[in-house]
PDB file of N, CA and C in Angstrom:
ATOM      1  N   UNK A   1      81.398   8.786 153.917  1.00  0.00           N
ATOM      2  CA  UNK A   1      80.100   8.906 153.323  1.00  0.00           C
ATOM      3  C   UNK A   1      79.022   9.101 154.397  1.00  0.00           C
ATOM      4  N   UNK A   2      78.947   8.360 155.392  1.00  0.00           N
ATOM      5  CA  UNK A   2      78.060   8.424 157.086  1.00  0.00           C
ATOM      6  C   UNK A   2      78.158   9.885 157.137  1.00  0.00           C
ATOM      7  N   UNK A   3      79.493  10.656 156.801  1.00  0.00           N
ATOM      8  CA  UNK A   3      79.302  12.312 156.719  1.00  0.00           C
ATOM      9  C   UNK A   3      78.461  13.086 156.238  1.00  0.00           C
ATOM     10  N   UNK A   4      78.269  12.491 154.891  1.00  0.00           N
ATOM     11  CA  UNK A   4      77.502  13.468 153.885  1.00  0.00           C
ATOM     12  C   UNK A   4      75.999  12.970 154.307  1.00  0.00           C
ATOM     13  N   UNK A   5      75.562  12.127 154.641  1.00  0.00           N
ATOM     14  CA  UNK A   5      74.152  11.626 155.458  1.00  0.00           C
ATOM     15  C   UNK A   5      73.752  12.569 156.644  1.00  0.00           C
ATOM     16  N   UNK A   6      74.930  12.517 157.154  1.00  0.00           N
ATOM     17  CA  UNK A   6      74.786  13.627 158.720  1.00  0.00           C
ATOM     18  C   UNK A   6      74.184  15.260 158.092  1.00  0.00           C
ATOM     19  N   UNK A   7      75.447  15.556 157.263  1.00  0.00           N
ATOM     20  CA  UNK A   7      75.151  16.622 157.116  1.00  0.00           C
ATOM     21  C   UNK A   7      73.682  17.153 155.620  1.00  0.00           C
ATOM     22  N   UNK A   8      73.226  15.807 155.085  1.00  0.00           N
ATOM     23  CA  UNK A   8      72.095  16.417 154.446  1.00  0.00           C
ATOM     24  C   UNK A   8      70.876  16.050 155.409  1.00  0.00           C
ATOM     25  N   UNK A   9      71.340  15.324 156.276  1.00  0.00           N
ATOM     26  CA  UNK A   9      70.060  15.260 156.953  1.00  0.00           C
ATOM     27  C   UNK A   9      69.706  16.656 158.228  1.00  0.00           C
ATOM     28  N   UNK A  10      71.044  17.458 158.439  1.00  0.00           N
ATOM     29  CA  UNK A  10      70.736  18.144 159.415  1.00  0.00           C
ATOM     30  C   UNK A  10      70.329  19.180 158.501  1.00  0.00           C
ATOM     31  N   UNK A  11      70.826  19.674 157.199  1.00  0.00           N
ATOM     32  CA  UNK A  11      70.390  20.630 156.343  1.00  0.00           C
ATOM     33  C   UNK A  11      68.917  20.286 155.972  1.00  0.00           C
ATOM     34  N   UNK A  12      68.479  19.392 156.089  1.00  0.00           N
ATOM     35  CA  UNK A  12      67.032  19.162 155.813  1.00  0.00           C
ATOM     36  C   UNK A  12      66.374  19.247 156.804  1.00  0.00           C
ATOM     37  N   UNK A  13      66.909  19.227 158.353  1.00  0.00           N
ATOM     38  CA  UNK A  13      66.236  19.691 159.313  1.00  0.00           C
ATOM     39  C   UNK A  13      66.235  20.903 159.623  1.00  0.00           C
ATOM     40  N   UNK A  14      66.873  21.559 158.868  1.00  0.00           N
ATOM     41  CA  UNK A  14      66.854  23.197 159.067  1.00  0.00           C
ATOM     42  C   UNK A  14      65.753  23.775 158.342  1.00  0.00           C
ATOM     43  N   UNK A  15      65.821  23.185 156.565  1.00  0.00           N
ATOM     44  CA  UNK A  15      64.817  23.594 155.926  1.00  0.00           C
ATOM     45  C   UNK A  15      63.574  23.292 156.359  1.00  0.00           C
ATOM     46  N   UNK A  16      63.079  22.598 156.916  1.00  0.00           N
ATOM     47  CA  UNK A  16      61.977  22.237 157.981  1.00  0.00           C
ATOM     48  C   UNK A  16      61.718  23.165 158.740  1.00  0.00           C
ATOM     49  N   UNK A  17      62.494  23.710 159.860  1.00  0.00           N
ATOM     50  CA  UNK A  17      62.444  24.679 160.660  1.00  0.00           C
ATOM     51  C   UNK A  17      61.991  25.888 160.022  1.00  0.00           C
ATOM     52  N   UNK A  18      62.601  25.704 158.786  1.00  0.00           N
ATOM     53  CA  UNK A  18      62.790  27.597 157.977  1.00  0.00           C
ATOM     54  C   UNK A  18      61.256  27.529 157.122  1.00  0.00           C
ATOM     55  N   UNK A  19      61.137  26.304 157.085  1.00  0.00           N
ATOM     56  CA  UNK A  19      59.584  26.246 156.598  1.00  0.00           C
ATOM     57  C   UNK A  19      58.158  26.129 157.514  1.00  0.00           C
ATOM     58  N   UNK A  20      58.284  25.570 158.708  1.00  0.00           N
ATOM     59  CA  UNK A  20      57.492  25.579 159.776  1.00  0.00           C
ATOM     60  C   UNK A  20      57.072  27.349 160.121  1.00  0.00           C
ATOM     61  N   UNK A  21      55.306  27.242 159.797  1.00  0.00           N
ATOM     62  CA  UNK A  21      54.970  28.220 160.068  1.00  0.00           C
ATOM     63  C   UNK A  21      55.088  28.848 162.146  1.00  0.00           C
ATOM     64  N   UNK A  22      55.446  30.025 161.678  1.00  0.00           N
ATOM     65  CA  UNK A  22      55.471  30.945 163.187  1.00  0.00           C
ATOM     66  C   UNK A  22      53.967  30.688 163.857  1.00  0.00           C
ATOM     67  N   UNK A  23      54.462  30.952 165.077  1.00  0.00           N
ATOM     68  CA  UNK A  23      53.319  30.580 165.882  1.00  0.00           C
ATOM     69  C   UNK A  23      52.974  32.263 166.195  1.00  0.00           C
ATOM     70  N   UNK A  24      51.781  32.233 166.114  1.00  0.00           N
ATOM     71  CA  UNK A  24      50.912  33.975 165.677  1.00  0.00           C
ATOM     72  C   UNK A  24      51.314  34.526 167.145  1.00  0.00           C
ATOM     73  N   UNK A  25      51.346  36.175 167.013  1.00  0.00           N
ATOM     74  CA  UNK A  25      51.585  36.444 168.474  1.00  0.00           C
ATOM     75  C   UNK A  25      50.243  36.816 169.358  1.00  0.00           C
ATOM     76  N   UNK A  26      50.594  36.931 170.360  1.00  0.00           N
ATOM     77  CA  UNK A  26      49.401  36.739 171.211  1.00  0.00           C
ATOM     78  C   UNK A  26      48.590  38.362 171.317  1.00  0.00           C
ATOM     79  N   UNK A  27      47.644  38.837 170.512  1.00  0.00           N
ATOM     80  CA  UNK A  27      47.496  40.417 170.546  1.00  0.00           C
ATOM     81  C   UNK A  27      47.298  40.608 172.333  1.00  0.00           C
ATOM     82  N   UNK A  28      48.108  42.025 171.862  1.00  0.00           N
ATOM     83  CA  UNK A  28      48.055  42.755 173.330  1.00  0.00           C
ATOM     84  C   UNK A  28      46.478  42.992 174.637  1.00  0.00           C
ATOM     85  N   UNK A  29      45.364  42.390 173.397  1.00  0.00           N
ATOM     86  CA  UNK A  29      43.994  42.955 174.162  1.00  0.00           C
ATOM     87  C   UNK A  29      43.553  41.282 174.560  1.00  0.00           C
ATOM     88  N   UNK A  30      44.439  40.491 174.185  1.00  0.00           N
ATOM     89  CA  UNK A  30      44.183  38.958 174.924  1.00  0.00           C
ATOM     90  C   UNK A  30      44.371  38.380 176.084  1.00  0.00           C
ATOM     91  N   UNK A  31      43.414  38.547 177.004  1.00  0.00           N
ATOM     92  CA  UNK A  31      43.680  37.787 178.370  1.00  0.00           C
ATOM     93  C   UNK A  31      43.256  36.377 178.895  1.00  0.00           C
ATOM     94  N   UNK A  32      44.282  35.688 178.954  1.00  0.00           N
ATOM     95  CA  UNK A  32      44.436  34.235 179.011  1.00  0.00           C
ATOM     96  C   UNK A  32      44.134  33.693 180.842  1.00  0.00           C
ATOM     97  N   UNK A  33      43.386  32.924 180.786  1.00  0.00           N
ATOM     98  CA  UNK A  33      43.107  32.000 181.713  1.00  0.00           C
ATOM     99  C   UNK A  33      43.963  31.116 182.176  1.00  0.00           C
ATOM    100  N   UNK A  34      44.079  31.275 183.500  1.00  0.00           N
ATOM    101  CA  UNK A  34      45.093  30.371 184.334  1.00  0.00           C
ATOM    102  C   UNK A  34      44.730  28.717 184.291  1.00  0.00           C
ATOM    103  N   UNK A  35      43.065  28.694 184.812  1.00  0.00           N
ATOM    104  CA  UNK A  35      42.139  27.714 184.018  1.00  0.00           C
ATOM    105  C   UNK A  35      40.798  27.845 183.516  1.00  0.00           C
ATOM    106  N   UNK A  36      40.563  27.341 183.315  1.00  0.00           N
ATOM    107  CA  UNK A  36      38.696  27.461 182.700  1.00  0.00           C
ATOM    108  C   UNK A  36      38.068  27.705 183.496  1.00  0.00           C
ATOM    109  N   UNK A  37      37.283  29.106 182.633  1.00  0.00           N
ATOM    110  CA  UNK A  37      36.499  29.947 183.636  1.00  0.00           C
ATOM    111  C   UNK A  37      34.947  29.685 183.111  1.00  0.00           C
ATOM    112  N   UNK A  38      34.460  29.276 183.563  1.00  0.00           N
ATOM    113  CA  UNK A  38      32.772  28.568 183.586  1.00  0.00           C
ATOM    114  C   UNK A  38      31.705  29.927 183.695  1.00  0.00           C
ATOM    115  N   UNK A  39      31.294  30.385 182.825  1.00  0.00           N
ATOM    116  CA  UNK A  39      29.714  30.971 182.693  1.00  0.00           C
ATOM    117  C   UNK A  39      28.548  31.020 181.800  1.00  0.00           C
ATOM    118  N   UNK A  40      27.588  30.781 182.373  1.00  0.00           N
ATOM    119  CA  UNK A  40      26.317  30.413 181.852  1.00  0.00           C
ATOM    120  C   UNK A  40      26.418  29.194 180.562  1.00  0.00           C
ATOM    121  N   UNK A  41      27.107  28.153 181.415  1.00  0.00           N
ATOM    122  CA  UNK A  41      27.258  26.704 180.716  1.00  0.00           C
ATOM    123  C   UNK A  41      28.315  26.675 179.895  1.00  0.00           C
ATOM    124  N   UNK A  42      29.235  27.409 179.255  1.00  0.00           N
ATOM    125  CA  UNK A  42      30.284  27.472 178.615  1.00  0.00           C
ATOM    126  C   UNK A  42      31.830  27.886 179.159  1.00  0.00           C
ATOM    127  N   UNK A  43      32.531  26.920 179.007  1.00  0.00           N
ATOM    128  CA  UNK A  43      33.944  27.341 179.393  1.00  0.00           C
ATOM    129  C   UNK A  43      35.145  28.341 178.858  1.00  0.00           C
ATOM    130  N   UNK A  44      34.845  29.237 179.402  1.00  0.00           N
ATOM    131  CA  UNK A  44      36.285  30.704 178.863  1.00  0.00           C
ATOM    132  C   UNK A  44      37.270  30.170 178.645  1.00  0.00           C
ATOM    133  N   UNK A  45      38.755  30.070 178.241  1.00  0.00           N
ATOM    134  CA  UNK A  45      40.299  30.057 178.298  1.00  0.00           C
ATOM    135  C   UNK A  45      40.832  31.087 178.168  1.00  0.00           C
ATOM    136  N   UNK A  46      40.036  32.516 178.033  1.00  0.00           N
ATOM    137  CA  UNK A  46      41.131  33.962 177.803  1.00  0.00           C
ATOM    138  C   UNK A  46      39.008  34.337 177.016  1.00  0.00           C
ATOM    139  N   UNK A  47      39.515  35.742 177.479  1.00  0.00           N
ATOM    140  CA  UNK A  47      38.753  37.082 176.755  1.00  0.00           C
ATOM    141  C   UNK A  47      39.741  38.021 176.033  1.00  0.00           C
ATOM    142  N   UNK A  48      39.127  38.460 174.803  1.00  0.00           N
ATOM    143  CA  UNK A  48      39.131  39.673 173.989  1.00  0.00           C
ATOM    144  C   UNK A  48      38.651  40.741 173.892  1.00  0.00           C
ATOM    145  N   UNK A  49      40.005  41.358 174.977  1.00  0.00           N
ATOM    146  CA  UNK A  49      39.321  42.997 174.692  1.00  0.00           C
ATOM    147  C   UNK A  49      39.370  43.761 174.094  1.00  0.00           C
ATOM    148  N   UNK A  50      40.009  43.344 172.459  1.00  0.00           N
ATOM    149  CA  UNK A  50      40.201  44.303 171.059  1.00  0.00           C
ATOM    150  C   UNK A  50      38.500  44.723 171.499  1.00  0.00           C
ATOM    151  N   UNK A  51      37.993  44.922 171.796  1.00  0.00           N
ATOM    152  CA  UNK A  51      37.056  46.055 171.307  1.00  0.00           C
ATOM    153  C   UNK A  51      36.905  47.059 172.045  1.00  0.00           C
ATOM    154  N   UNK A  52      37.723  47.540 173.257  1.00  0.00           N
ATOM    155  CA  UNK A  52      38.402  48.710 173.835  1.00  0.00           C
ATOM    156  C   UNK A  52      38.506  49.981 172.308  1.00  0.00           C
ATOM    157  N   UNK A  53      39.507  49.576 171.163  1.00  0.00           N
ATOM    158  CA  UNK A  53      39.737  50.543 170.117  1.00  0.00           C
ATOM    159  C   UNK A  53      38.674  50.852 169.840  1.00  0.00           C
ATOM    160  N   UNK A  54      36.962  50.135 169.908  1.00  0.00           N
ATOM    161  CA  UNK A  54      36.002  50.925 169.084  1.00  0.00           C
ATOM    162  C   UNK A  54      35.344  51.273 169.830  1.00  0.00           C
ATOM    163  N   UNK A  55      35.491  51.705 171.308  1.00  0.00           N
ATOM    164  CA  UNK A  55      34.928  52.151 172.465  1.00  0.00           C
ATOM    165  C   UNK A  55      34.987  53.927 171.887  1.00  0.00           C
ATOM    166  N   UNK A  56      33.627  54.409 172.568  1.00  0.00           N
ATOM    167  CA  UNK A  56      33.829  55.748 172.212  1.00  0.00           C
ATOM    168  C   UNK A  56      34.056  56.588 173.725  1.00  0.00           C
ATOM    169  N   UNK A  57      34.056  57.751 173.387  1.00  0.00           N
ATOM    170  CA  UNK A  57      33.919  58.763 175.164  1.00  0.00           C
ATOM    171  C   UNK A  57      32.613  58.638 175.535  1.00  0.00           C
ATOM    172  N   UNK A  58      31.715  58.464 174.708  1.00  0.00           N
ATOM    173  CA  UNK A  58      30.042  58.369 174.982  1.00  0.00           C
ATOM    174  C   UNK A  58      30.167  56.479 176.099  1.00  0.00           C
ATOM    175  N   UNK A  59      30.733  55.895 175.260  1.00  0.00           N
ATOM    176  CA  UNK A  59      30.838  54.859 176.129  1.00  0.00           C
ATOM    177  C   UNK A  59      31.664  55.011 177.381  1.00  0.00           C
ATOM    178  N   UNK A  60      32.161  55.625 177.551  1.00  0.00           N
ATOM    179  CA  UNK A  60      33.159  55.844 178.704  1.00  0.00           C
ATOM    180  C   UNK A  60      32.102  56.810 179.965  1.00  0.00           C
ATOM    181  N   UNK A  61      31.752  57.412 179.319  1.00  0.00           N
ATOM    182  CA  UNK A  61      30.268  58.582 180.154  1.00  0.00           C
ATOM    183  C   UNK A  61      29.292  57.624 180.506  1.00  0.00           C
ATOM    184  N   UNK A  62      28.571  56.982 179.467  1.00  0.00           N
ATOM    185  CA  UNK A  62      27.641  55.579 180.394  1.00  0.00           C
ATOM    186  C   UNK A  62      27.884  54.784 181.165  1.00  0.00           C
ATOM    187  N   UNK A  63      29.190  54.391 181.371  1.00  0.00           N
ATOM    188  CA  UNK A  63      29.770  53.513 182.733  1.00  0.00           C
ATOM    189  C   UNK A  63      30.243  54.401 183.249  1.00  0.00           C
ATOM    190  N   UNK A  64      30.458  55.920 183.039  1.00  0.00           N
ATOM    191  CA  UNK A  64      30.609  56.549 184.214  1.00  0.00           C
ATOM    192  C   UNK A  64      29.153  57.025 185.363  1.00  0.00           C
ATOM    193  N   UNK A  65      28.052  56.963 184.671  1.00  0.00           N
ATOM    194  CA  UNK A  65      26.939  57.379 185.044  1.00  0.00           C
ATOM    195  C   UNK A  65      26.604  56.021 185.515  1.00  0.00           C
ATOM    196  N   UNK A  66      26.627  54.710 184.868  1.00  0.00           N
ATOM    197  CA  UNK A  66      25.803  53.549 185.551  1.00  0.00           C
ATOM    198  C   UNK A  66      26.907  53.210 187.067  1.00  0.00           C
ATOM    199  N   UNK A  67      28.265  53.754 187.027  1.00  0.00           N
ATOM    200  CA  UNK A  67      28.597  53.890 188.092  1.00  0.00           C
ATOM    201  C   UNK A  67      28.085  54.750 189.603  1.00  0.00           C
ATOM    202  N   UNK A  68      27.878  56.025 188.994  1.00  0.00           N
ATOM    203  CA  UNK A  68      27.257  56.633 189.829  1.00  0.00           C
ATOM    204  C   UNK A  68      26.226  56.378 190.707  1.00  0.00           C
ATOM    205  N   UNK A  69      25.430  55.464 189.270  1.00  0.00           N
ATOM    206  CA  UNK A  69      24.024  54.924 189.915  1.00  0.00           C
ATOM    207  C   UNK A  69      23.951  53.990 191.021  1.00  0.00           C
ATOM    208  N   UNK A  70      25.203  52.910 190.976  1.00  0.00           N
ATOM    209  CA  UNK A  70      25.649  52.591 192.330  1.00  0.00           C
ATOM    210  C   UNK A  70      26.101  53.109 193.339  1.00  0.00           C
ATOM    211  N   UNK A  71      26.292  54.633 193.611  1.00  0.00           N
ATOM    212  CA  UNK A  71      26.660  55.031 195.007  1.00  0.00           C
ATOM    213  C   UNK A  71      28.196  55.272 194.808  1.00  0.00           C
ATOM    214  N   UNK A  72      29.072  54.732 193.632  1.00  0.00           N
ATOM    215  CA  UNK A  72      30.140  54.683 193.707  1.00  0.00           C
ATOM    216  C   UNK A  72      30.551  55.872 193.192  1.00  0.00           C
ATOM    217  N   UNK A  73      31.730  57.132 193.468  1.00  0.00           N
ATOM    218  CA  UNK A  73      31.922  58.415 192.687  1.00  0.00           C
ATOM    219  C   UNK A  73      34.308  57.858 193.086  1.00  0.00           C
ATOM    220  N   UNK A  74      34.378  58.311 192.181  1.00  0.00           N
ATOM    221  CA  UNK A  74      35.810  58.460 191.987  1.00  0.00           C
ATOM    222  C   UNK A  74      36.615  59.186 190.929  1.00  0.00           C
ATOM    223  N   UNK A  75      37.295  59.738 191.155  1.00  0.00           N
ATOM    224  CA  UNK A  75      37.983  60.654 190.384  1.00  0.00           C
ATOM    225  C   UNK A  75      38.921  60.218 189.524  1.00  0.00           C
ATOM    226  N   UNK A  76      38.969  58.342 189.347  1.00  0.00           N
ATOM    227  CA  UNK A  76      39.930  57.891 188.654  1.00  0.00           C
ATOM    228  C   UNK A  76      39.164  56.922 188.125  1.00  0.00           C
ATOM    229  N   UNK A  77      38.099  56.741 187.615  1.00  0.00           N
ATOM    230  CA  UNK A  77      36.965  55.657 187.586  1.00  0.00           C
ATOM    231  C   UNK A  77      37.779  54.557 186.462  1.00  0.00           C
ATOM    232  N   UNK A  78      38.719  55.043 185.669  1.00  0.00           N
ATOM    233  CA  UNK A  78      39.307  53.464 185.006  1.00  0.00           C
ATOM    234  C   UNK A  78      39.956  52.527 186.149  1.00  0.00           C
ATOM    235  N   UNK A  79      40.139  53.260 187.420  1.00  0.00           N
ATOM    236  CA  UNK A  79      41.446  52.597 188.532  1.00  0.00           C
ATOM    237  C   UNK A  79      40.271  51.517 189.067  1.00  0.00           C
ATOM    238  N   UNK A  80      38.538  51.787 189.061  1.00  0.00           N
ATOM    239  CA  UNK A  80      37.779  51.235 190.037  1.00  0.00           C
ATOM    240  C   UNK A  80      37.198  50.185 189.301  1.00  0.00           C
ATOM    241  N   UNK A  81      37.392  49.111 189.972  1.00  0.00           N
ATOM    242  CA  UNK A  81      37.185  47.441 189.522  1.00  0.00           C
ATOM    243  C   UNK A  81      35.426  47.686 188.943  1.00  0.00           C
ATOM    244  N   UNK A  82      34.870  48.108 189.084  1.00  0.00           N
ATOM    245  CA  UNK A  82      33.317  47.883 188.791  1.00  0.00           C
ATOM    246  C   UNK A  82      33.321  48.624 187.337  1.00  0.00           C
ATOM    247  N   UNK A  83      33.938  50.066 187.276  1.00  0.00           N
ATOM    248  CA  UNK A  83      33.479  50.552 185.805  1.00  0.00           C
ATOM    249  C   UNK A  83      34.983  49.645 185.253  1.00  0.00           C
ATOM    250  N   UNK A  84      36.183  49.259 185.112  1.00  0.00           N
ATOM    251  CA  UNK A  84      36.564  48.249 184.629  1.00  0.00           C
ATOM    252  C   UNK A  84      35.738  47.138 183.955  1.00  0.00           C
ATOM    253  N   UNK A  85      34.991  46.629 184.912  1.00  0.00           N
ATOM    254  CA  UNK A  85      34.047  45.589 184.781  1.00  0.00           C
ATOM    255  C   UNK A  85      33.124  46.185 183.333  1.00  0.00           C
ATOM    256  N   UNK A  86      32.225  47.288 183.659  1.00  0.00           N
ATOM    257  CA  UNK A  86      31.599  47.799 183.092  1.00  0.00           C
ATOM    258  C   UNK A  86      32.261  47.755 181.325  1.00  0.00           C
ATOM    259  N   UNK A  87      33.229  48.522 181.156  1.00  0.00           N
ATOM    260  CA  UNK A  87      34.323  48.871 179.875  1.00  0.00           C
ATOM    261  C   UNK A  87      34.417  47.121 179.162  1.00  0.00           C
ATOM    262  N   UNK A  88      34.782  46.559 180.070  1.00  0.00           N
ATOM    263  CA  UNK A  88      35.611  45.487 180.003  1.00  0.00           C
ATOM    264  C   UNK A  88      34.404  44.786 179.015  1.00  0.00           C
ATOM    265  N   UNK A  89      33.202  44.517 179.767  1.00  0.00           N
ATOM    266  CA  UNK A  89      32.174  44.221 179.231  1.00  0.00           C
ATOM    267  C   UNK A  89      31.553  44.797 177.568  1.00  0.00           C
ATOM    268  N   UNK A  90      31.657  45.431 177.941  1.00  0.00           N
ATOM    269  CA  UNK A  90      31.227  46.322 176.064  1.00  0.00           C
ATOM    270  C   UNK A  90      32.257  45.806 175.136  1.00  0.00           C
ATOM    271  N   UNK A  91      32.879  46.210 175.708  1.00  0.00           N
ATOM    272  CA  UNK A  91      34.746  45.849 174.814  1.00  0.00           C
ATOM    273  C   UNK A  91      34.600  43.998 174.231  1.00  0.00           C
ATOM    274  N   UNK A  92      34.321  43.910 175.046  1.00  0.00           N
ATOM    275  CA  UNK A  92      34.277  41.931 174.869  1.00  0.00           C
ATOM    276  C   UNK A  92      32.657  41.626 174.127  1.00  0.00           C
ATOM    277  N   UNK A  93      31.862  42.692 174.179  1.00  0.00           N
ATOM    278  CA  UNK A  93      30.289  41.753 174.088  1.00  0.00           C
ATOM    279  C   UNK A  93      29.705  41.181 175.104  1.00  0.00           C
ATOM    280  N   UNK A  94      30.444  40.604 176.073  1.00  0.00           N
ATOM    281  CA  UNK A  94      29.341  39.814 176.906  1.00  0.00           C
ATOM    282  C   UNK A  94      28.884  40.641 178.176  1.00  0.00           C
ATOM    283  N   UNK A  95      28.522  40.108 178.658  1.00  0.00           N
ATOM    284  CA  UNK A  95      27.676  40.521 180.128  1.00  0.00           C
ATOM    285  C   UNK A  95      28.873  40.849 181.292  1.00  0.00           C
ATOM    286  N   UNK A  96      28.094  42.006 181.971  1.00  0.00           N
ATOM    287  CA  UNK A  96      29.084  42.461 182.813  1.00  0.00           C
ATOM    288  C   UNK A  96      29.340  41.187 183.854  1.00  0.00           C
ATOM    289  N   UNK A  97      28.323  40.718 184.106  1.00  0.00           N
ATOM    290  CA  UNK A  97      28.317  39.589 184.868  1.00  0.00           C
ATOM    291  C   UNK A  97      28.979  38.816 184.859  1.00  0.00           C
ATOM    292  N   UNK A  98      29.793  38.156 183.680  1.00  0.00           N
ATOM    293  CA  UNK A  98      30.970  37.778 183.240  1.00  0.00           C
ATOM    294  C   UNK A  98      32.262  38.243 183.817  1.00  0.00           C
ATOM    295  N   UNK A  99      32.328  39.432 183.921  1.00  0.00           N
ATOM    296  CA  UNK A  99      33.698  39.971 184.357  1.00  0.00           C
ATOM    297  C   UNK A  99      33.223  39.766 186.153  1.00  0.00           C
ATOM    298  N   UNK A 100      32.502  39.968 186.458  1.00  0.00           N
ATOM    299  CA  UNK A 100      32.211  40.357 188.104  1.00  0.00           C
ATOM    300  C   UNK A 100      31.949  38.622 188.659  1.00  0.00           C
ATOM    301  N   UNK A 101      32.084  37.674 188.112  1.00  0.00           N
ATOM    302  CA  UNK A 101      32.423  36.311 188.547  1.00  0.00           C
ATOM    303  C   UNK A 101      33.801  36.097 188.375  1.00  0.00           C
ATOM    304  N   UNK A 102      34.721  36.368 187.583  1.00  0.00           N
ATOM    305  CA  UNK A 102      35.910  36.337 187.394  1.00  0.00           C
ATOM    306  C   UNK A 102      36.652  35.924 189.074  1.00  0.00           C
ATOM    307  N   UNK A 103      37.423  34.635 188.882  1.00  0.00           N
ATOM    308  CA  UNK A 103      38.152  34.783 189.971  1.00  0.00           C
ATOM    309  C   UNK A 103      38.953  36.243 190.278  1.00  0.00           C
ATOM    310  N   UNK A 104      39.471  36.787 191.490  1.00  0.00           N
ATOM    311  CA  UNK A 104      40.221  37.969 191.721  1.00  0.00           C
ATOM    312  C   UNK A 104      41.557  38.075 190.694  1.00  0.00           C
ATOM    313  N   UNK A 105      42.283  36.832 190.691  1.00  0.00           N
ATOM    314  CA  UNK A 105      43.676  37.317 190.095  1.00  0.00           C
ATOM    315  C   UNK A 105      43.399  36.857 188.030  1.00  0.00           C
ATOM    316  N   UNK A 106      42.707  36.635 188.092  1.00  0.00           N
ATOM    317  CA  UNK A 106      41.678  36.520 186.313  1.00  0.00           C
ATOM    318  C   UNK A 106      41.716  38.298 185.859  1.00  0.00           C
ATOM    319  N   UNK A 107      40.508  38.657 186.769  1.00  0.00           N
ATOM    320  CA  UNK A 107      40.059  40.047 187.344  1.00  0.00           C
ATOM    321  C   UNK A 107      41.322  41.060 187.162  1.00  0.00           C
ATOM    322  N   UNK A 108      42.010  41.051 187.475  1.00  0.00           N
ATOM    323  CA  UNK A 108      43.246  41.471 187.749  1.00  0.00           C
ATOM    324  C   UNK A 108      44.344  41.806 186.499  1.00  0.00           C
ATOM    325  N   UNK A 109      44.068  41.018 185.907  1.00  0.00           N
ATOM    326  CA  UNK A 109      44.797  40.627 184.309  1.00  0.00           C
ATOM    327  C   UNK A 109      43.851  41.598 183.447  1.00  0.00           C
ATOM    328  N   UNK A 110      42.160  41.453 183.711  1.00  0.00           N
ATOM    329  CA  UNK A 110      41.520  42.619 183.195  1.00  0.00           C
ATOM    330  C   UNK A 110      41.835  44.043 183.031  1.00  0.00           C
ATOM    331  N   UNK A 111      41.893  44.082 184.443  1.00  0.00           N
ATOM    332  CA  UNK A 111      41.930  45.480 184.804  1.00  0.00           C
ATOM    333  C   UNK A 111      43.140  45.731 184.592  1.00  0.00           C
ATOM    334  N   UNK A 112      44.289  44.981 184.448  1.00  0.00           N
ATOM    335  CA  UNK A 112      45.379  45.724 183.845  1.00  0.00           C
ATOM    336  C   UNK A 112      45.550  46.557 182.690  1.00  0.00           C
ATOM    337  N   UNK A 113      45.136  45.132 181.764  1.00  0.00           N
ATOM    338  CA  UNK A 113      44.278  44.974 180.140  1.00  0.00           C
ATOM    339  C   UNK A 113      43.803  46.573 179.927  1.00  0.00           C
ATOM    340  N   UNK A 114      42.718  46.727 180.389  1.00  0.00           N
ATOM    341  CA  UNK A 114      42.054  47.825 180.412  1.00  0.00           C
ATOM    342  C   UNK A 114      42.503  49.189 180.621  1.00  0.00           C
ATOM    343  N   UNK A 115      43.097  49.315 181.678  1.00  0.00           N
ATOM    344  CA  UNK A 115      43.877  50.132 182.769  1.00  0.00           C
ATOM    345  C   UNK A 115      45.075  50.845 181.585  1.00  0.00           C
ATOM    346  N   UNK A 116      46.217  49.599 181.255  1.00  0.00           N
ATOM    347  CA  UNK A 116      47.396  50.307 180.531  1.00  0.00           C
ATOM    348  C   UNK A 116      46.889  50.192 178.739  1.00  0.00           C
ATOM    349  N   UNK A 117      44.968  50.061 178.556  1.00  0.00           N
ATOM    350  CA  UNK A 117      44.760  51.137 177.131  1.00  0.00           C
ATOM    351  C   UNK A 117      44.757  52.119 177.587  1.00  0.00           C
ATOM    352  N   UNK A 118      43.961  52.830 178.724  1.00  0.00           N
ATOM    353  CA  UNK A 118      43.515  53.678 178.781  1.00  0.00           C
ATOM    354  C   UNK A 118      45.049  54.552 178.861  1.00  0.00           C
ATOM    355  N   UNK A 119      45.867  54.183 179.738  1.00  0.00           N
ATOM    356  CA  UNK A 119      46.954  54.585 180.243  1.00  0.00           C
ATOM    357  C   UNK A 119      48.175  54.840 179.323  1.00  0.00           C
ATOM    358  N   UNK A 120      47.824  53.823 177.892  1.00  0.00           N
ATOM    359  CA  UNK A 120      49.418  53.213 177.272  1.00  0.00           C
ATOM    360  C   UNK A 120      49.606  54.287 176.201  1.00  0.00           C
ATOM    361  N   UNK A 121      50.803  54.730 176.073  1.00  0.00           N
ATOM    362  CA  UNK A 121      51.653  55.534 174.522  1.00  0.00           C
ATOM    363  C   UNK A 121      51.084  54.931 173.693  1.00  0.00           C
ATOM    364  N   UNK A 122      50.855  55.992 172.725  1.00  0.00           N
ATOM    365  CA  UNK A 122      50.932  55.500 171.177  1.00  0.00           C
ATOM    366  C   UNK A 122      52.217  55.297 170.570  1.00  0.00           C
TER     367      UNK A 122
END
């Protein structure tokens, strides 16, 4: 009988399992913090750059021009950390300033972010 206990109790730990909701997946435009990233009094844990998809070419031409306006010219301007910065910024809402405090390897996770939309298959 200690049998039939074993085995409704492990069948009830299954149905548990089979009922425990999935843990959501992490969208591809989510970049997660190694630790808390501090600006203008509030603590980051990850930025959202789902708003890359509603970026237009007009937006892509204004950080190519407010690039310019810095002195900076490149022939690959998604590869260059500042119009990154720039994109990155629109895409998210906040201030470029935000991205350009970013520790380097934070930074980095961005510009990937960014880098393999511009770059990635449909």
């Amino acid at each position: 009988m200690a049998k039939d206990n074993n085995i409704i109790d492990v069948t009830e730990n299954v149905t548990e399992l089979a009922a425990a909701p999935e843990a959501e997946p992490i969208p591809d435009t989510l970049v997660e913090f190694k630790k808390p990233y501090r600006f203008e009094d509030k603590d980051y844990t990850e930025v959202d750059l789902a708003g890359l998809e509603d970026l237009s070419t007009k937006d892509m031409i204004e950080a190519e021009k407010r690039l310019a306006r810095t002195g900076v010219f490149t022939p690959l301007p998604e590869m260059n950390i500042n119009y990154v910065c720039i994109m990155a910024a629109k895409a998210a809402k906040l201030p470029v300033e935000f991205f350009e405090g970013l520790p380097p390897r934070e930074m980095e996770k961005v510009k990937n972010k960014v880098t393999n939309f511009f770059y990635g298959e449909e």
